[in-house]
PDB file of N, CA and C in Angstrom:
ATOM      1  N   UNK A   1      -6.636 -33.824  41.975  1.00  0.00           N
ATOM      2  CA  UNK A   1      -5.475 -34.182  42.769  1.00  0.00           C
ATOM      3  C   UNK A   1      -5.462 -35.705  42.908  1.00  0.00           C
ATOM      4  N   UNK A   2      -4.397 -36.314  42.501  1.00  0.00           N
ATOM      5  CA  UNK A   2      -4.651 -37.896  42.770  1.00  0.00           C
ATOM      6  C   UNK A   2      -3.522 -37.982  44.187  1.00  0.00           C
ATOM      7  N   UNK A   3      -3.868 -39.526  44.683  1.00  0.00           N
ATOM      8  CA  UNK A   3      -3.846 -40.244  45.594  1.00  0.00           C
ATOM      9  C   UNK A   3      -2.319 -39.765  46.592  1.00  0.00           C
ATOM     10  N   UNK A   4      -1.106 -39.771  45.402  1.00  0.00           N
ATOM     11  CA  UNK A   4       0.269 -39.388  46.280  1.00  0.00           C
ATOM     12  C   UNK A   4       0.111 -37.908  46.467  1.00  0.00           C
ATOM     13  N   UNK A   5      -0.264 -37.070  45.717  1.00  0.00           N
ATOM     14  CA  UNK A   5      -0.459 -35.788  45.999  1.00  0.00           C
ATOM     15  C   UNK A   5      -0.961 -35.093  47.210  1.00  0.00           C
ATOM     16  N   UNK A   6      -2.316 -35.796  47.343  1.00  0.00           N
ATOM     17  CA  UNK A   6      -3.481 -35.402  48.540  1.00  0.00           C
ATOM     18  C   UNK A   6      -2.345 -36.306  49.508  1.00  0.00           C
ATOM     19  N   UNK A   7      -1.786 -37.828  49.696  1.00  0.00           N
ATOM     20  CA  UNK A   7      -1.304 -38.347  50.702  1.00  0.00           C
ATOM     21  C   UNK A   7      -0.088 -37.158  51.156  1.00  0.00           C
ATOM     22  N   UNK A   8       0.611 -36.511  50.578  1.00  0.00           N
ATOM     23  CA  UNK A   8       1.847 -35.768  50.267  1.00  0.00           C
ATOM     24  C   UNK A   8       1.596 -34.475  50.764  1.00  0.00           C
ATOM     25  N   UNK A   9       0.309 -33.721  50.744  1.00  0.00           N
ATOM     26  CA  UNK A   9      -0.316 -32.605  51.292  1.00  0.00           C
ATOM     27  C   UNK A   9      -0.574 -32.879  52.669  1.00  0.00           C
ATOM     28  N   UNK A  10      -1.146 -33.908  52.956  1.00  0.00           N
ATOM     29  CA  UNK A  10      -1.736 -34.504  54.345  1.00  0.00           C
ATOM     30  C   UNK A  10      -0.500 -34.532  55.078  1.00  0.00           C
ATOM     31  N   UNK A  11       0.270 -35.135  54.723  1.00  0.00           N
ATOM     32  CA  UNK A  11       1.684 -35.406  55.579  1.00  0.00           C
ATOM     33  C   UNK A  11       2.088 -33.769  56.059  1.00  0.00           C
ATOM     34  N   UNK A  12       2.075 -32.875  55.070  1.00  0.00           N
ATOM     35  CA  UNK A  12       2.526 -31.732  55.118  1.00  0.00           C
ATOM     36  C   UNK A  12       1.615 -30.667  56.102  1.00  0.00           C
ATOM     37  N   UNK A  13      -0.032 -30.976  56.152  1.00  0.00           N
ATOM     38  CA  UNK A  13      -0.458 -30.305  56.999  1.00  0.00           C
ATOM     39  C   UNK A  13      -0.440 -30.958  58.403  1.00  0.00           C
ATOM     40  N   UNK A  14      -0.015 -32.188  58.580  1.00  0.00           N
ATOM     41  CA  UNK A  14      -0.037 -32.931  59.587  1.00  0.00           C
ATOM     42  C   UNK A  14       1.536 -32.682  60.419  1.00  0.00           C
ATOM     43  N   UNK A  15       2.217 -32.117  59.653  1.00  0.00           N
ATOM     44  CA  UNK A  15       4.023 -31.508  60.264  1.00  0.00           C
ATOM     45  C   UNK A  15       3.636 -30.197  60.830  1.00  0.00           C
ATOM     46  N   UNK A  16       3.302 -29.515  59.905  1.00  0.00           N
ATOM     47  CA  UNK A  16       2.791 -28.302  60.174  1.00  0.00           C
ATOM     48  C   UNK A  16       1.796 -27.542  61.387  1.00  0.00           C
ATOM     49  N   UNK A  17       0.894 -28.362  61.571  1.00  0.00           N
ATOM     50  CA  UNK A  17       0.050 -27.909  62.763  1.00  0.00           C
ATOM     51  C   UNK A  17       0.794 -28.580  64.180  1.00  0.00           C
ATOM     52  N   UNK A  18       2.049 -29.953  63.835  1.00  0.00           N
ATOM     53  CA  UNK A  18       2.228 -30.201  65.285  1.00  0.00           C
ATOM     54  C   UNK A  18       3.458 -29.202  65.571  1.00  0.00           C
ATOM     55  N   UNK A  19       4.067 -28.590  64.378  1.00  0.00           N
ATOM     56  CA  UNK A  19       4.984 -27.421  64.689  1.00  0.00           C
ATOM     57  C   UNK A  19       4.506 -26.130  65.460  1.00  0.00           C
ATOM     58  N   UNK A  20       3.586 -25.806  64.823  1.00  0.00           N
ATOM     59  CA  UNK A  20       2.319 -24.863  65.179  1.00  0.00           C
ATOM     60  C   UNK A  20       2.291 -25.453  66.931  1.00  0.00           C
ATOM     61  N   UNK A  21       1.474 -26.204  67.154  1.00  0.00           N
ATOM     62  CA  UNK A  21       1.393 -26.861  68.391  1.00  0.00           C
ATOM     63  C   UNK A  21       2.459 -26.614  69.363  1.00  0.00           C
ATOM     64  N   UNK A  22       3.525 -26.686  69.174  1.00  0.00           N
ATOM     65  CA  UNK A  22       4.419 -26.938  70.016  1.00  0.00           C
ATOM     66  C   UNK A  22       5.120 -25.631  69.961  1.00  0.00           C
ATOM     67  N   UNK A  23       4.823 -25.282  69.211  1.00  0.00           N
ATOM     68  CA  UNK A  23       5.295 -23.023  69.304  1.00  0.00           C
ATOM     69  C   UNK A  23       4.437 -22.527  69.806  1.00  0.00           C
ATOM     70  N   UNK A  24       3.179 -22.927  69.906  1.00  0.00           N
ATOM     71  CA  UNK A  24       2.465 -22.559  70.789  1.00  0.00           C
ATOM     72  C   UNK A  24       2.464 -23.193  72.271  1.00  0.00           C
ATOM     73  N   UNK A  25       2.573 -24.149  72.337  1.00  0.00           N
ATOM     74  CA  UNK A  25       3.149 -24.530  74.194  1.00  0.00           C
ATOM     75  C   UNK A  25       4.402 -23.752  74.201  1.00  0.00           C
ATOM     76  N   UNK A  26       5.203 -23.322  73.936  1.00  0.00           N
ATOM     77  CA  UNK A  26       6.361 -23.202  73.794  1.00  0.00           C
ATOM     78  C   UNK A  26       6.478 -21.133  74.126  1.00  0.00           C
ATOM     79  N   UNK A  27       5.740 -20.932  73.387  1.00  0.00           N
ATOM     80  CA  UNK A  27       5.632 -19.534  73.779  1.00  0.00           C
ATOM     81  C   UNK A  27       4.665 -19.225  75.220  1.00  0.00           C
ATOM     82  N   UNK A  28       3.849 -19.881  75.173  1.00  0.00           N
ATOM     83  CA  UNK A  28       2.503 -20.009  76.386  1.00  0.00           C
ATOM     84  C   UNK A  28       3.874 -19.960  77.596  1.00  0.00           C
ATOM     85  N   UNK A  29       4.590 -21.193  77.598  1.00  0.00           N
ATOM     86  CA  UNK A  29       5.298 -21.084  78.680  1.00  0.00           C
ATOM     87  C   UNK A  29       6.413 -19.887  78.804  1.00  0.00           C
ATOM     88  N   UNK A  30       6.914 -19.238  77.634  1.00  0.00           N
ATOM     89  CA  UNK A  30       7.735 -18.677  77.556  1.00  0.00           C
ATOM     90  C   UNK A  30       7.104 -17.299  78.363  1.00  0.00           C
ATOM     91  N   UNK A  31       5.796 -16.780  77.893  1.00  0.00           N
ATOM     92  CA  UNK A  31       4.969 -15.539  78.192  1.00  0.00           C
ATOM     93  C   UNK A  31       4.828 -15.937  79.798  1.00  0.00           C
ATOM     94  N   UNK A  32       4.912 -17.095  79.999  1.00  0.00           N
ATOM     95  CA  UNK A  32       4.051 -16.955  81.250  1.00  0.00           C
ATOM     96  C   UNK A  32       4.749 -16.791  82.617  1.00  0.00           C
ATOM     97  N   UNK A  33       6.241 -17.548  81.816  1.00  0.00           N
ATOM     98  CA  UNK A  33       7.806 -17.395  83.120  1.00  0.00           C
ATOM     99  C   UNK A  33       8.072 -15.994  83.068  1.00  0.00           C
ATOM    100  N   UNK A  34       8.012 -15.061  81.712  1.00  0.00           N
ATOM    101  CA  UNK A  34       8.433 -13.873  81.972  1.00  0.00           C
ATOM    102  C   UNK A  34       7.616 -13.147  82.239  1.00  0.00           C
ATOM    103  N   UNK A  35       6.368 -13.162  82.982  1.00  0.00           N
ATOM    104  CA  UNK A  35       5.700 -12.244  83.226  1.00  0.00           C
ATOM    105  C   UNK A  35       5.352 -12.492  84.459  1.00  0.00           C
ATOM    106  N   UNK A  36       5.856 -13.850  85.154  1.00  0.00           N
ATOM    107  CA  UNK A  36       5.868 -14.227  86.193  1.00  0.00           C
ATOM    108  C   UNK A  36       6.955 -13.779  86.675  1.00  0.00           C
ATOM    109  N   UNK A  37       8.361 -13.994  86.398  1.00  0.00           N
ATOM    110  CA  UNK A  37       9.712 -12.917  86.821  1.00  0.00           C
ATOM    111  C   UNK A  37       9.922 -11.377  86.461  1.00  0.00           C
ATOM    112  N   UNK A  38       9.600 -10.738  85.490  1.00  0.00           N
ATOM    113  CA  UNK A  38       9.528  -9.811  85.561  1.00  0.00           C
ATOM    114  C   UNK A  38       8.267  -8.335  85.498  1.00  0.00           C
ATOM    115  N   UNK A  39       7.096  -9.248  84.988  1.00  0.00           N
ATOM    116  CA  UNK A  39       6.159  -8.742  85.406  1.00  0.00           C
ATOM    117  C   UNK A  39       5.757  -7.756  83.744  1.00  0.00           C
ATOM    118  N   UNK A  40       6.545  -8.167  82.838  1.00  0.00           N
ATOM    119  CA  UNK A  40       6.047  -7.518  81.461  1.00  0.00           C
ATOM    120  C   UNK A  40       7.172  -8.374  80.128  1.00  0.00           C
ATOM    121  N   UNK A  41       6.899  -8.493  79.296  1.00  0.00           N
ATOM    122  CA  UNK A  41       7.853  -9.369  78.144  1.00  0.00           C
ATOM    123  C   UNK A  41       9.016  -8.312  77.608  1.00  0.00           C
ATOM    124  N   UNK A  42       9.939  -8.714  78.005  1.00  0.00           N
ATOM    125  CA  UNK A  42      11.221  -8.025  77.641  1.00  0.00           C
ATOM    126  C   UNK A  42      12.222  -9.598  76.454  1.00  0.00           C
ATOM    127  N   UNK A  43      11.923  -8.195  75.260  1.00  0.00           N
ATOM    128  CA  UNK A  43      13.011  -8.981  73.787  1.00  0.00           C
ATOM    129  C   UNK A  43      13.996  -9.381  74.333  1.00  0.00           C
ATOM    130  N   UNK A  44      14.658 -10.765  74.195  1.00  0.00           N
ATOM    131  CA  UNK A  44      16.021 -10.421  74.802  1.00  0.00           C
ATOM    132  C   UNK A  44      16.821 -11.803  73.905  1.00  0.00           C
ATOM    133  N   UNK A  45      17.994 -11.804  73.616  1.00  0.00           N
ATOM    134  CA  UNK A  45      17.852 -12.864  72.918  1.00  0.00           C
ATOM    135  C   UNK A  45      18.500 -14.299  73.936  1.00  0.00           C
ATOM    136  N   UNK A  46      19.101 -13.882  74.920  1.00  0.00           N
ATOM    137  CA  UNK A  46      19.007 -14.893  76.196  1.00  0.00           C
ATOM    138  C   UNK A  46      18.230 -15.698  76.419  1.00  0.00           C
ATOM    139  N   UNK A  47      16.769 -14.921  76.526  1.00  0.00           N
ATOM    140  CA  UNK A  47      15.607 -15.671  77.524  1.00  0.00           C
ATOM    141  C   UNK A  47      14.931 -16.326  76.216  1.00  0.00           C
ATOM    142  N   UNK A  48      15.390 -16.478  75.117  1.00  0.00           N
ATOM    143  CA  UNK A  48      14.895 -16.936  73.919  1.00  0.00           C
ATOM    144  C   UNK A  48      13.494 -16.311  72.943  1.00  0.00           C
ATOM    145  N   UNK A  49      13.823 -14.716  73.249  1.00  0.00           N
ATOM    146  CA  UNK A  49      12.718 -14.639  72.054  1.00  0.00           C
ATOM    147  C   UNK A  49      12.413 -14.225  70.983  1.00  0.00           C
ATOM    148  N   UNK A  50      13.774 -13.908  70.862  1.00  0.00           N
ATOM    149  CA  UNK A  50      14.671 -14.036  69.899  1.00  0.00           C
ATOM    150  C   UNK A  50      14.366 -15.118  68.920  1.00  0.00           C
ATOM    151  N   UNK A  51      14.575 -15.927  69.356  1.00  0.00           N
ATOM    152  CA  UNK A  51      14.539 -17.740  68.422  1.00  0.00           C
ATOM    153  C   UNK A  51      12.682 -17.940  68.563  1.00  0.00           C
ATOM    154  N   UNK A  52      12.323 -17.153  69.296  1.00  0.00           N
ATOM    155  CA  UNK A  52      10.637 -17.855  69.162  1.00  0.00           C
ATOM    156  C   UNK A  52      10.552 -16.878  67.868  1.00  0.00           C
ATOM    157  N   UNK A  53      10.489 -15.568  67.817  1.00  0.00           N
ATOM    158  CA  UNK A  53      10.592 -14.392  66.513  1.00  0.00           C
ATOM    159  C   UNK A  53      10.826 -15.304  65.430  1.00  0.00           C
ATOM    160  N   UNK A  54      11.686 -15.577  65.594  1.00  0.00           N
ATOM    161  CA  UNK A  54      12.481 -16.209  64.318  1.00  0.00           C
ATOM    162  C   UNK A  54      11.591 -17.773  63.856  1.00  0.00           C
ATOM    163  N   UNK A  55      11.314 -18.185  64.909  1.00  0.00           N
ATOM    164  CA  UNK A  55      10.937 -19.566  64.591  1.00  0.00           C
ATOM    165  C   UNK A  55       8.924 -19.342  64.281  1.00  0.00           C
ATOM    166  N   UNK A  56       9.016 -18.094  64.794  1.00  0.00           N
ATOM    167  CA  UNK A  56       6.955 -17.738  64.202  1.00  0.00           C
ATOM    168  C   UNK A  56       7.145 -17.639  62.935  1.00  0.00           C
ATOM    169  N   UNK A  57       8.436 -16.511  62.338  1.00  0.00           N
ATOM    170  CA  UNK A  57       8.596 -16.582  61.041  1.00  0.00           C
ATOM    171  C   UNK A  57       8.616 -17.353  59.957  1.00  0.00           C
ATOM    172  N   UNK A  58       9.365 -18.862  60.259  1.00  0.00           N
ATOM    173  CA  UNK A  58       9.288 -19.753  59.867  1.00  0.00           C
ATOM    174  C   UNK A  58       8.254 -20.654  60.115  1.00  0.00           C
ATOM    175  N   UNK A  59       7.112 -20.372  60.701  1.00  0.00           N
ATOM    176  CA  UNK A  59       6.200 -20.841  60.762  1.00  0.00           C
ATOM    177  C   UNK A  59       5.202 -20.153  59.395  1.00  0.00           C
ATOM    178  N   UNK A  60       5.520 -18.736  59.898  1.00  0.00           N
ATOM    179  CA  UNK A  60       4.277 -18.262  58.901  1.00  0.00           C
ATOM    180  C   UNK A  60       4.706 -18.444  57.362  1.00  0.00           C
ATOM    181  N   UNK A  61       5.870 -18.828  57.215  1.00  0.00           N
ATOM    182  CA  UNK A  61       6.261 -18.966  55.772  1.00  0.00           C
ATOM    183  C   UNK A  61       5.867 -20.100  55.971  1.00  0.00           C
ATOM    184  N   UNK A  62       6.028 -21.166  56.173  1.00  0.00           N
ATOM    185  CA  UNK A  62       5.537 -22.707  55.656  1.00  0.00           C
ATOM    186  C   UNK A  62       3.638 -22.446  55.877  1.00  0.00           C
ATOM    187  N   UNK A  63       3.084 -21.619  56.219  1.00  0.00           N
ATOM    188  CA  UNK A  63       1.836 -21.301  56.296  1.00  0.00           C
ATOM    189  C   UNK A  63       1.363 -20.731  55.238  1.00  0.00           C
ATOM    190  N   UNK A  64       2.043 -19.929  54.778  1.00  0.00           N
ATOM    191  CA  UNK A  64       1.885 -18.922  53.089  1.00  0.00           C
ATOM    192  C   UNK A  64       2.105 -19.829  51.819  1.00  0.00           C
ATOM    193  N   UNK A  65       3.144 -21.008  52.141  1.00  0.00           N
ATOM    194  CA  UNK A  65       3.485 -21.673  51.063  1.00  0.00           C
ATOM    195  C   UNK A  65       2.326 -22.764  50.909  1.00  0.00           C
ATOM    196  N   UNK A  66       1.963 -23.355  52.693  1.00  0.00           N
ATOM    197  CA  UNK A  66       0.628 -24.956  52.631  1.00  0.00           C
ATOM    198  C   UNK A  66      -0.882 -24.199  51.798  1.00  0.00           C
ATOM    199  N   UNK A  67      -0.980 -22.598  52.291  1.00  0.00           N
ATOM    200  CA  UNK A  67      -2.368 -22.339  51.982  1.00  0.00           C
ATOM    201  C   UNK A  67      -2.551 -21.138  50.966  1.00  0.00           C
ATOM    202  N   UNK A  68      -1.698 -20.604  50.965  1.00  0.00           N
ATOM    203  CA  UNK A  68      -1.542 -20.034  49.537  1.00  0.00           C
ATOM    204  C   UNK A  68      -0.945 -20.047  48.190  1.00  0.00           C
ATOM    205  N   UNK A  69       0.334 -20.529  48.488  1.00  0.00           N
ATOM    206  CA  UNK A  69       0.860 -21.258  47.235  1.00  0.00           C
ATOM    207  C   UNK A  69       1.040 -22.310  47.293  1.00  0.00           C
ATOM    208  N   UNK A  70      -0.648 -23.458  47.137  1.00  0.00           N
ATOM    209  CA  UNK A  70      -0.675 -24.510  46.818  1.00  0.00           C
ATOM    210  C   UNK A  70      -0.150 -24.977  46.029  1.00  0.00           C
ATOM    211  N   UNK A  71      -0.484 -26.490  45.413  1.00  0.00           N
ATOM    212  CA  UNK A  71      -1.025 -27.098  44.017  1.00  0.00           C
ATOM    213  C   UNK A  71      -2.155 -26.742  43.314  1.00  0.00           C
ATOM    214  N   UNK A  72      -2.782 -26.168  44.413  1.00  0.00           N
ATOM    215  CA  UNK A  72      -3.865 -25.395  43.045  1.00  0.00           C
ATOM    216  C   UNK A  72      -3.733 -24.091  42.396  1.00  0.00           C
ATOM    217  N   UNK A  73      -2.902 -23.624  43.211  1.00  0.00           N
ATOM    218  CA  UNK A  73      -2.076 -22.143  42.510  1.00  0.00           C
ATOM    219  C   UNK A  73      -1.738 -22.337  41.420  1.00  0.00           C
ATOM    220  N   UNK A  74      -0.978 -23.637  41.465  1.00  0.00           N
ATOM    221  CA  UNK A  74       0.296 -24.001  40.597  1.00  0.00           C
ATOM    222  C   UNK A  74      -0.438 -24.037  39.175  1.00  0.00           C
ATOM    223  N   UNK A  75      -1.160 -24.459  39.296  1.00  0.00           N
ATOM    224  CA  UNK A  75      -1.831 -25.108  38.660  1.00  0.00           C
ATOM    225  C   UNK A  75      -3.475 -23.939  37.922  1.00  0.00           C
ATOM    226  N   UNK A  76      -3.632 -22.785  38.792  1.00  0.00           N
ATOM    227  CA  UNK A  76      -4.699 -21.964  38.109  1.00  0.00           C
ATOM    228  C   UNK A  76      -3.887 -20.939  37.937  1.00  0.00           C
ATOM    229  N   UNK A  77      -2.860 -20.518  37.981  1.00  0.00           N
ATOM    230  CA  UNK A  77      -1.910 -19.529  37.296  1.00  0.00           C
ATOM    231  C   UNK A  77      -1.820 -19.785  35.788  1.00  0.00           C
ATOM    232  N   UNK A  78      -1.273 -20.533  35.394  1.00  0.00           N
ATOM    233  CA  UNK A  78      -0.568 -21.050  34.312  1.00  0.00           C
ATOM    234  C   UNK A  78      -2.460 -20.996  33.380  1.00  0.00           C
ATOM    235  N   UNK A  79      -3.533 -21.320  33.865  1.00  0.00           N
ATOM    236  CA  UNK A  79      -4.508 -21.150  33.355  1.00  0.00           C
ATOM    237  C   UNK A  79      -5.221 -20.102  32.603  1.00  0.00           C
ATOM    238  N   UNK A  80      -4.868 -18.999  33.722  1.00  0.00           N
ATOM    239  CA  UNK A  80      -5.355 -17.818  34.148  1.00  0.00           C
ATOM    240  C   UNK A  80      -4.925 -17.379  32.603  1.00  0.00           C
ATOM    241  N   UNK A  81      -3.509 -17.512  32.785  1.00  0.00           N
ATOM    242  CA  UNK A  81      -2.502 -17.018  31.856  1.00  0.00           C
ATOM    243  C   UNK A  81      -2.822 -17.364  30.296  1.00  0.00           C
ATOM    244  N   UNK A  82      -3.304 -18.118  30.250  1.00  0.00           N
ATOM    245  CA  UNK A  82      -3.442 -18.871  28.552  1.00  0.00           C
ATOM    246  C   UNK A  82      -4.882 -18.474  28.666  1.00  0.00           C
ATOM    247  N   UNK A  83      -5.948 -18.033  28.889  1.00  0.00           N
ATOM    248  CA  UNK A  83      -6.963 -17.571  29.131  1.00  0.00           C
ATOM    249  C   UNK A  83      -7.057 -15.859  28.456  1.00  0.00           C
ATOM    250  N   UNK A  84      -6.174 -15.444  28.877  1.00  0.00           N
ATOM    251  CA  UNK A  84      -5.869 -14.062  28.359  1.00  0.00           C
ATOM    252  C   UNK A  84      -5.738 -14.150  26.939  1.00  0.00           C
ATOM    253  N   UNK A  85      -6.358 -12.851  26.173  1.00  0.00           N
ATOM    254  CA  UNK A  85      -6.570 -12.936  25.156  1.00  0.00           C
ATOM    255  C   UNK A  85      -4.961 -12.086  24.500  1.00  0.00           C
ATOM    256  N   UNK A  86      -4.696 -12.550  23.754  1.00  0.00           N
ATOM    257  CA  UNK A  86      -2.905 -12.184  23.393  1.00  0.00           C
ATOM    258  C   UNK A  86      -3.245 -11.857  21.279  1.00  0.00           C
ATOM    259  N   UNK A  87      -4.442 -11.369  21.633  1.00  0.00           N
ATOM    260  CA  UNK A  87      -3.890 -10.618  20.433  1.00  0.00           C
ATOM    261  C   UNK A  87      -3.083  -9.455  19.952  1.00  0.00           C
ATOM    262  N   UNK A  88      -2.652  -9.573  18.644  1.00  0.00           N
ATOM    263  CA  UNK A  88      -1.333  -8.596  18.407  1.00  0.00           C
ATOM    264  C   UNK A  88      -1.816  -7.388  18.259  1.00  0.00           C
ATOM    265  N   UNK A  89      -1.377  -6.157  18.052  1.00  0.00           N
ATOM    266  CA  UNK A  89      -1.074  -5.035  18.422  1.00  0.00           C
ATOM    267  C   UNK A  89      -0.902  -5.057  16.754  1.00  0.00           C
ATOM    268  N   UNK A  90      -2.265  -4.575  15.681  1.00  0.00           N
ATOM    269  CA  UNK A  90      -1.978  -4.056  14.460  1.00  0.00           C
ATOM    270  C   UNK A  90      -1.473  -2.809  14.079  1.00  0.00           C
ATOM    271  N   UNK A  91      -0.506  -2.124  13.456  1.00  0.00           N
ATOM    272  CA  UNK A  91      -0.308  -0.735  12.859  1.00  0.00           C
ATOM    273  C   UNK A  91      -0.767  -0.304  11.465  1.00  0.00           C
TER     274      UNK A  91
END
């Protein structure tokens, strides 16, 4: 991995965990008003949790894409692949 790459990854895990961060204050407070007013977590898409649902989702996808479909995916797929032995099929 050279220099803009790794700088370019860094940036990307460095967005990522303060998103993380702040969905997590963000729900902490959310769990903690509604269980303080009503005494159990009720879905609702008013009280917003709705948009937290939605916004974990989009968390866990930019999570699947930083740590599983890296640059090194990218990059040991295409390997994997030419590695395989592709001989023909004689009759």
């Amino acid at each position: 991995m050279d220099y803009n790459n790794a700088h370019k990854r860094v940036n990307e895990l460095k967005k990522f965990y303060k998103h993380l961060a702040w969905f997590a204050i963000i729900v902490g407070i959310s769990v903690i008003n509604n269980y303080s007013g009503h005494g159990s977590f009720h879905l609702s898409l008013f009280n917003g949790s709705v948009l937290l649902l939605i916004w974990g989702a989009v968390l866990a996808m930019k999570a699947v894409k930083l740590f599983i479909f890296n640059s090194d995916w990218e990059k040991r797929i295409p390997e994997e692949e030419l590695k395989k032995d592709k001989t023909p099929i004689n009759f």
